[in-house]
PDB file of N, CA and C in Angstrom:
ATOM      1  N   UNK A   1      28.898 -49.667  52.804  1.00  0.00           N
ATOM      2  CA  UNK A   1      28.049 -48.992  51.865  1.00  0.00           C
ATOM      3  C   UNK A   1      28.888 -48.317  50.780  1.00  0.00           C
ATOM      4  N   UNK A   2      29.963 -47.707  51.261  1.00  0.00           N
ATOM      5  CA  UNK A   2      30.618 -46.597  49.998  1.00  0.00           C
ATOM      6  C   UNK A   2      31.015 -48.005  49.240  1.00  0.00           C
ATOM      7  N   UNK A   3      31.748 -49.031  49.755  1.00  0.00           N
ATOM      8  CA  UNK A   3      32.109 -50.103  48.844  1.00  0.00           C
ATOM      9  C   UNK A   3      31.392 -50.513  47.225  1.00  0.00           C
ATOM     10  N   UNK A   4      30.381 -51.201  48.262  1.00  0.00           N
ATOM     11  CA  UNK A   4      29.165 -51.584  47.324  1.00  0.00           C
ATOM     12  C   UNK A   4      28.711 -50.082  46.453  1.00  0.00           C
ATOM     13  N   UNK A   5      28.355 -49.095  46.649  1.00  0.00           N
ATOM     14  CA  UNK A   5      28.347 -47.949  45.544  1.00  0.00           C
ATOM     15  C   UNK A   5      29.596 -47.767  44.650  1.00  0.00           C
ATOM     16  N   UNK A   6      30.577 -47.968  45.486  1.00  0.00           N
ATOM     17  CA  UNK A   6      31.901 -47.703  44.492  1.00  0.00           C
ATOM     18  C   UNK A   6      32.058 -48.704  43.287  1.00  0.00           C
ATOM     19  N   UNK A   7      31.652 -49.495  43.691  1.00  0.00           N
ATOM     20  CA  UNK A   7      31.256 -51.029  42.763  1.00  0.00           C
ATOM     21  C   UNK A   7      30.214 -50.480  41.776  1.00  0.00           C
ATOM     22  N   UNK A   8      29.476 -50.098  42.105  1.00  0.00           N
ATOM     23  CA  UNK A   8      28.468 -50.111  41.358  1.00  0.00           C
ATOM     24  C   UNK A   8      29.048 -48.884  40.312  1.00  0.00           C
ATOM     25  N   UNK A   9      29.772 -47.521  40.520  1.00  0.00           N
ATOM     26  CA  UNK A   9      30.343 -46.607  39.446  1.00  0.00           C
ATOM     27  C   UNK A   9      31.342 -47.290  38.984  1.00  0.00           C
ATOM     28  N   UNK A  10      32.001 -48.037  39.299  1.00  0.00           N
ATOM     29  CA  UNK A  10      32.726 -49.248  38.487  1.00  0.00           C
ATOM     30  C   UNK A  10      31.985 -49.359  37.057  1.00  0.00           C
ATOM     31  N   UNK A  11      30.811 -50.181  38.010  1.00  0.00           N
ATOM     32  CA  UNK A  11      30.215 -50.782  36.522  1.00  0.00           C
ATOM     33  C   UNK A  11      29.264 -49.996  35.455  1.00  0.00           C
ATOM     34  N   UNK A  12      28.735 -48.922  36.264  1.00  0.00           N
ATOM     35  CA  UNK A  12      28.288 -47.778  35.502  1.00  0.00           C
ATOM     36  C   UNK A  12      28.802 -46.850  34.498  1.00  0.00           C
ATOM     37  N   UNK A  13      30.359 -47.432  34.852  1.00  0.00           N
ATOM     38  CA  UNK A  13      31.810 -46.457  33.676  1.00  0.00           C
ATOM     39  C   UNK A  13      32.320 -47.422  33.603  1.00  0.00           C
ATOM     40  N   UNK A  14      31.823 -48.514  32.769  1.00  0.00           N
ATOM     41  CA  UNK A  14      32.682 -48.976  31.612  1.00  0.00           C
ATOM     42  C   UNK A  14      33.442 -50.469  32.708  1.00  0.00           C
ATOM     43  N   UNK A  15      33.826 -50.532  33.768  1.00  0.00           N
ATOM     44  CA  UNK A  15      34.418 -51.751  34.096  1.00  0.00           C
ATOM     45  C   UNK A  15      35.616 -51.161  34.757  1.00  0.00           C
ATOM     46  N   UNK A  16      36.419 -52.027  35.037  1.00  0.00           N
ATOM     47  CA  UNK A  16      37.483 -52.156  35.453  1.00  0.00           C
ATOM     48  C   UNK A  16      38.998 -51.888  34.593  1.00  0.00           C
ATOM     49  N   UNK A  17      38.697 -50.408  34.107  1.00  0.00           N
ATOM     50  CA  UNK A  17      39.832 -49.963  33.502  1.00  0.00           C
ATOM     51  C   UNK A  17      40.689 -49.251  33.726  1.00  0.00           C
ATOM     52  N   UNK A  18      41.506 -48.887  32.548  1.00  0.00           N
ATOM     53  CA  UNK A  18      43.037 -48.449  33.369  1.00  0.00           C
ATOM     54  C   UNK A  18      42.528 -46.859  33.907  1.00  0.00           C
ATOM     55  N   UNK A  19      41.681 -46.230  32.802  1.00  0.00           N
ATOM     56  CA  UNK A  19      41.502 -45.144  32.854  1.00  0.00           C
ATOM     57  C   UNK A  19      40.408 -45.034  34.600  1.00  0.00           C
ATOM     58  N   UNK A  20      39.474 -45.737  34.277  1.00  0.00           N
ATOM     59  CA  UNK A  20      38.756 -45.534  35.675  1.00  0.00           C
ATOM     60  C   UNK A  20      39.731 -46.049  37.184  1.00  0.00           C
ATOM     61  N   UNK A  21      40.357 -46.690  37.462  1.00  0.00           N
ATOM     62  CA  UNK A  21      41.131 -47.102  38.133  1.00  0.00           C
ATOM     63  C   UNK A  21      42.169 -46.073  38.631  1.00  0.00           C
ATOM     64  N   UNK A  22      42.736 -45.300  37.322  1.00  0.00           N
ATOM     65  CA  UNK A  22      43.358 -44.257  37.729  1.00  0.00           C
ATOM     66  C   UNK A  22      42.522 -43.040  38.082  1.00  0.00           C
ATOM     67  N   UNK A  23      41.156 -42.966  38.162  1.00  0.00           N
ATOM     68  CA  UNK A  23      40.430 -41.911  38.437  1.00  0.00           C
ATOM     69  C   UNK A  23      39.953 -42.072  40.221  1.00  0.00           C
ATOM     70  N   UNK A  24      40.203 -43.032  40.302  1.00  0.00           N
ATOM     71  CA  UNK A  24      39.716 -44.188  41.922  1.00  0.00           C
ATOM     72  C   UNK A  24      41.099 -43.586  42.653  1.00  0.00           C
ATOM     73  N   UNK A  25      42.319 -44.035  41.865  1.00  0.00           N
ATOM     74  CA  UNK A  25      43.093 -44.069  42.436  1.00  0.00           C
ATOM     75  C   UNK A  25      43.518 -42.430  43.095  1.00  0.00           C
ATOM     76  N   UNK A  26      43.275 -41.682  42.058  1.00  0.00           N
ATOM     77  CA  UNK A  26      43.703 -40.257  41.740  1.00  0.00           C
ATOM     78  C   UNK A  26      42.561 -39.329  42.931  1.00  0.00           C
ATOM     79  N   UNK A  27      41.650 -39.580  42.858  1.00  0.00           N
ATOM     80  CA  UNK A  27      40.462 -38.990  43.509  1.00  0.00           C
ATOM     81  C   UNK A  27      40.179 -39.672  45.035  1.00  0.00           C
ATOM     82  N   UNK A  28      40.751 -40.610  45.214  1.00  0.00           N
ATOM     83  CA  UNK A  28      40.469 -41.492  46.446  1.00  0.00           C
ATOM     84  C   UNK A  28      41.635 -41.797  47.433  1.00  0.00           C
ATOM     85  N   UNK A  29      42.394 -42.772  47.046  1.00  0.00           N
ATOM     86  CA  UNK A  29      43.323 -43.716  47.712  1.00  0.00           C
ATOM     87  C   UNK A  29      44.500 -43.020  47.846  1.00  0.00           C
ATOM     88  N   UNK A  30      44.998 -42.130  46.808  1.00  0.00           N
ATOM     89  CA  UNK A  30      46.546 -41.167  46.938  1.00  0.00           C
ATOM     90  C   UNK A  30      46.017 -40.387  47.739  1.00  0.00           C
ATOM     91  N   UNK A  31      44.907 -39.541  48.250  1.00  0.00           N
ATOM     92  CA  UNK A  31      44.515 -38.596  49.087  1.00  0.00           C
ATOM     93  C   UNK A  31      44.529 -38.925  50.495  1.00  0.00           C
ATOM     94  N   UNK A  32      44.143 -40.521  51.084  1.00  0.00           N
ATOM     95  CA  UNK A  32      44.915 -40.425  52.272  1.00  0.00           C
ATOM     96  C   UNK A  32      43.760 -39.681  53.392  1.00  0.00           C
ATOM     97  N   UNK A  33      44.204 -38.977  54.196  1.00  0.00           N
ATOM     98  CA  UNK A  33      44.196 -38.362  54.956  1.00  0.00           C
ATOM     99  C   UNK A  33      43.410 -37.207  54.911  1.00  0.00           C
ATOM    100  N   UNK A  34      44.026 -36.697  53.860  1.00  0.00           N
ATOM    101  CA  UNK A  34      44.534 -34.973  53.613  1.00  0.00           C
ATOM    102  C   UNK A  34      43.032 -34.233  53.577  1.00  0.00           C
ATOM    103  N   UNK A  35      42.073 -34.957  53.595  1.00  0.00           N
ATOM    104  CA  UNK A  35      40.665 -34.607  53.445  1.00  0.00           C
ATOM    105  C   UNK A  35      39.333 -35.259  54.270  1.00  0.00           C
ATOM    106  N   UNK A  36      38.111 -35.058  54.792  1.00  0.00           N
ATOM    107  CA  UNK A  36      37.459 -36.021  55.025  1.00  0.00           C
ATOM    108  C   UNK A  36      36.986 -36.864  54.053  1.00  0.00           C
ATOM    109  N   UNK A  37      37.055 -37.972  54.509  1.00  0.00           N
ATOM    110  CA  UNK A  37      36.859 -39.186  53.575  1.00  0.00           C
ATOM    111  C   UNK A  37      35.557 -38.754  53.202  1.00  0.00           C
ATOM    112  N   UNK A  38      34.871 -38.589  53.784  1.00  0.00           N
ATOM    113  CA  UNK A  38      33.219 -37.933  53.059  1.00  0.00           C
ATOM    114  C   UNK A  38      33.325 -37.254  51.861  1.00  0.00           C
ATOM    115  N   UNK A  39      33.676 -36.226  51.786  1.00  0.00           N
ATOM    116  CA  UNK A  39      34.480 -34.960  51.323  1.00  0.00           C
ATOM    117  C   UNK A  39      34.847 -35.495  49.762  1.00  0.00           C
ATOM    118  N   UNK A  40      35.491 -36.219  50.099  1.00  0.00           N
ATOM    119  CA  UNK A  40      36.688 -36.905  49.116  1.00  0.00           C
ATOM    120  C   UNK A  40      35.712 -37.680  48.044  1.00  0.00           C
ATOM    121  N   UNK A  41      34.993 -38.430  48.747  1.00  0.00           N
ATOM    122  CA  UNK A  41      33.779 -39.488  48.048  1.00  0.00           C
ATOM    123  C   UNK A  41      32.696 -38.733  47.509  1.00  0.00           C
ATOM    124  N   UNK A  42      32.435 -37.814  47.873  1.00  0.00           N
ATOM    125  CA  UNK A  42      31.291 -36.698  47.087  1.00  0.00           C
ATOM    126  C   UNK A  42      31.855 -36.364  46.370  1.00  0.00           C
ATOM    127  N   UNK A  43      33.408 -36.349  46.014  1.00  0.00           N
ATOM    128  CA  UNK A  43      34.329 -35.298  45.083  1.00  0.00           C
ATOM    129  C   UNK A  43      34.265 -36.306  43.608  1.00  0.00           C
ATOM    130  N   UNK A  44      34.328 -37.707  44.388  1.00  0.00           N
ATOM    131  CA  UNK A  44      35.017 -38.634  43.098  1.00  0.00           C
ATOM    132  C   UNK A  44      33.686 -39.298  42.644  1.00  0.00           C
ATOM    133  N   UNK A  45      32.245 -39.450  43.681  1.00  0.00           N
ATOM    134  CA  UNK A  45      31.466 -39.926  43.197  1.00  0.00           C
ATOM    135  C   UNK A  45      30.088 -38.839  42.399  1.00  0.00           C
ATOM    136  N   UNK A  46      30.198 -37.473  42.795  1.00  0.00           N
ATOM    137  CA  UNK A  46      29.543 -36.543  42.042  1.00  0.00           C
ATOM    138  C   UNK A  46      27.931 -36.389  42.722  1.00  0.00           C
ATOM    139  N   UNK A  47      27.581 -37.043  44.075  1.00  0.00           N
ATOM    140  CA  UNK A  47      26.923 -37.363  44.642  1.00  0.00           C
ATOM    141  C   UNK A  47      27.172 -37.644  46.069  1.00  0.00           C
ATOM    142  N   UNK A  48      25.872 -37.763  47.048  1.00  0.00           N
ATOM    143  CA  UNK A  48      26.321 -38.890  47.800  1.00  0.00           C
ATOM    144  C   UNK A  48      26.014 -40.542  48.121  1.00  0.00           C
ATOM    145  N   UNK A  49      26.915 -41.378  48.714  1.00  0.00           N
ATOM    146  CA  UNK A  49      26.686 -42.322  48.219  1.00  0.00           C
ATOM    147  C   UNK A  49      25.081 -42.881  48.524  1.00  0.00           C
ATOM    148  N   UNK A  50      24.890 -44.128  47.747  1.00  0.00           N
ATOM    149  CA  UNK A  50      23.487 -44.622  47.494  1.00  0.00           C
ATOM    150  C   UNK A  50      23.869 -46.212  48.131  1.00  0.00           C
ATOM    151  N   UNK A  51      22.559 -46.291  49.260  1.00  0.00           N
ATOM    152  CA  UNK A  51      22.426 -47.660  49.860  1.00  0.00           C
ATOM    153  C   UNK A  51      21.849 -48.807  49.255  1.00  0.00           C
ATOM    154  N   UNK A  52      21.411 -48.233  47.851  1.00  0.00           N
ATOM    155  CA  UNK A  52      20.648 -49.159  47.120  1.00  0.00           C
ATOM    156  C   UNK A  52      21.640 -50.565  46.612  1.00  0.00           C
ATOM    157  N   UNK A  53      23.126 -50.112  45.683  1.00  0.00           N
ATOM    158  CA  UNK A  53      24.139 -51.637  45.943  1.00  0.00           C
ATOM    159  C   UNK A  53      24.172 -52.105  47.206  1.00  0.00           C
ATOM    160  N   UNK A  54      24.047 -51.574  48.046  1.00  0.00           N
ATOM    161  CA  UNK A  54      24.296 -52.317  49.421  1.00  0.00           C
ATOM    162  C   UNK A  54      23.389 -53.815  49.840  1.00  0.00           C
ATOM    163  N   UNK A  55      22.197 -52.902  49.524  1.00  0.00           N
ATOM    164  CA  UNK A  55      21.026 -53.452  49.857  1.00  0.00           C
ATOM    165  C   UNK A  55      20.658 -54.680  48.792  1.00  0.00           C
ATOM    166  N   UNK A  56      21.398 -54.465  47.236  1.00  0.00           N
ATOM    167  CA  UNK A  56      21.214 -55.627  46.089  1.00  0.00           C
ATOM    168  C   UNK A  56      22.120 -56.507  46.471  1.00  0.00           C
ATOM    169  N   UNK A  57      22.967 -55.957  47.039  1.00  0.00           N
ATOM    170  CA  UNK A  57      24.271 -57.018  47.018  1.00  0.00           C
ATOM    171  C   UNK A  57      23.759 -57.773  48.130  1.00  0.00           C
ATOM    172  N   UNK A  58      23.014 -57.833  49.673  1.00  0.00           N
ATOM    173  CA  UNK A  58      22.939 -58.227  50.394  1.00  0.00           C
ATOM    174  C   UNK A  58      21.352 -58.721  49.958  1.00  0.00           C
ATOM    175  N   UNK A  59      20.958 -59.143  48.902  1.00  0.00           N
ATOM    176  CA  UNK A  59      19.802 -59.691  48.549  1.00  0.00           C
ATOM    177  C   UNK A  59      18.470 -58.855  49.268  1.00  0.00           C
ATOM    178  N   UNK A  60      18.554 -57.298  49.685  1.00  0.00           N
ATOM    179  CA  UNK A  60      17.676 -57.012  50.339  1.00  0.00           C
ATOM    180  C   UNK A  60      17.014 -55.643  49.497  1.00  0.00           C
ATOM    181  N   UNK A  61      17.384 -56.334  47.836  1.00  0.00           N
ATOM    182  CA  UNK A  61      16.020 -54.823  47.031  1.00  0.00           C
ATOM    183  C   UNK A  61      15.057 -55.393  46.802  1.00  0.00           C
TER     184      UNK A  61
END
């Protein structure tokens, strides 16, 4: 599920850029550990996540 949402603020900001990539990277993946991953994903996604990509991606909206 966080996947498919993370995908989806991908495409909601612009694509696959340097700037968003380093915001993924910066807010997510360098953190590791050091936090609950929950925690971390409410931090970088401003929310919590939404089952709705899940559910498009798996042909089930």
């Amino acid at each position: 599920m966080l996947d498919a949402d993370t995908v989806e603020w991908f495409r909601e900001s612009g694509g696959l850029t340097r700037e968003n990539g380093d915001r993924f990277r910066g807010m997510l993946l360098s953190r590791g550990g050091s936090r609950d991953a929950m925690e971390l994903y409410r931090a970088f996604r401003g929310r919590e996540p939404d089952i709705a990509p899940l559910l498009a991606r798996r042909g089930l909206d």
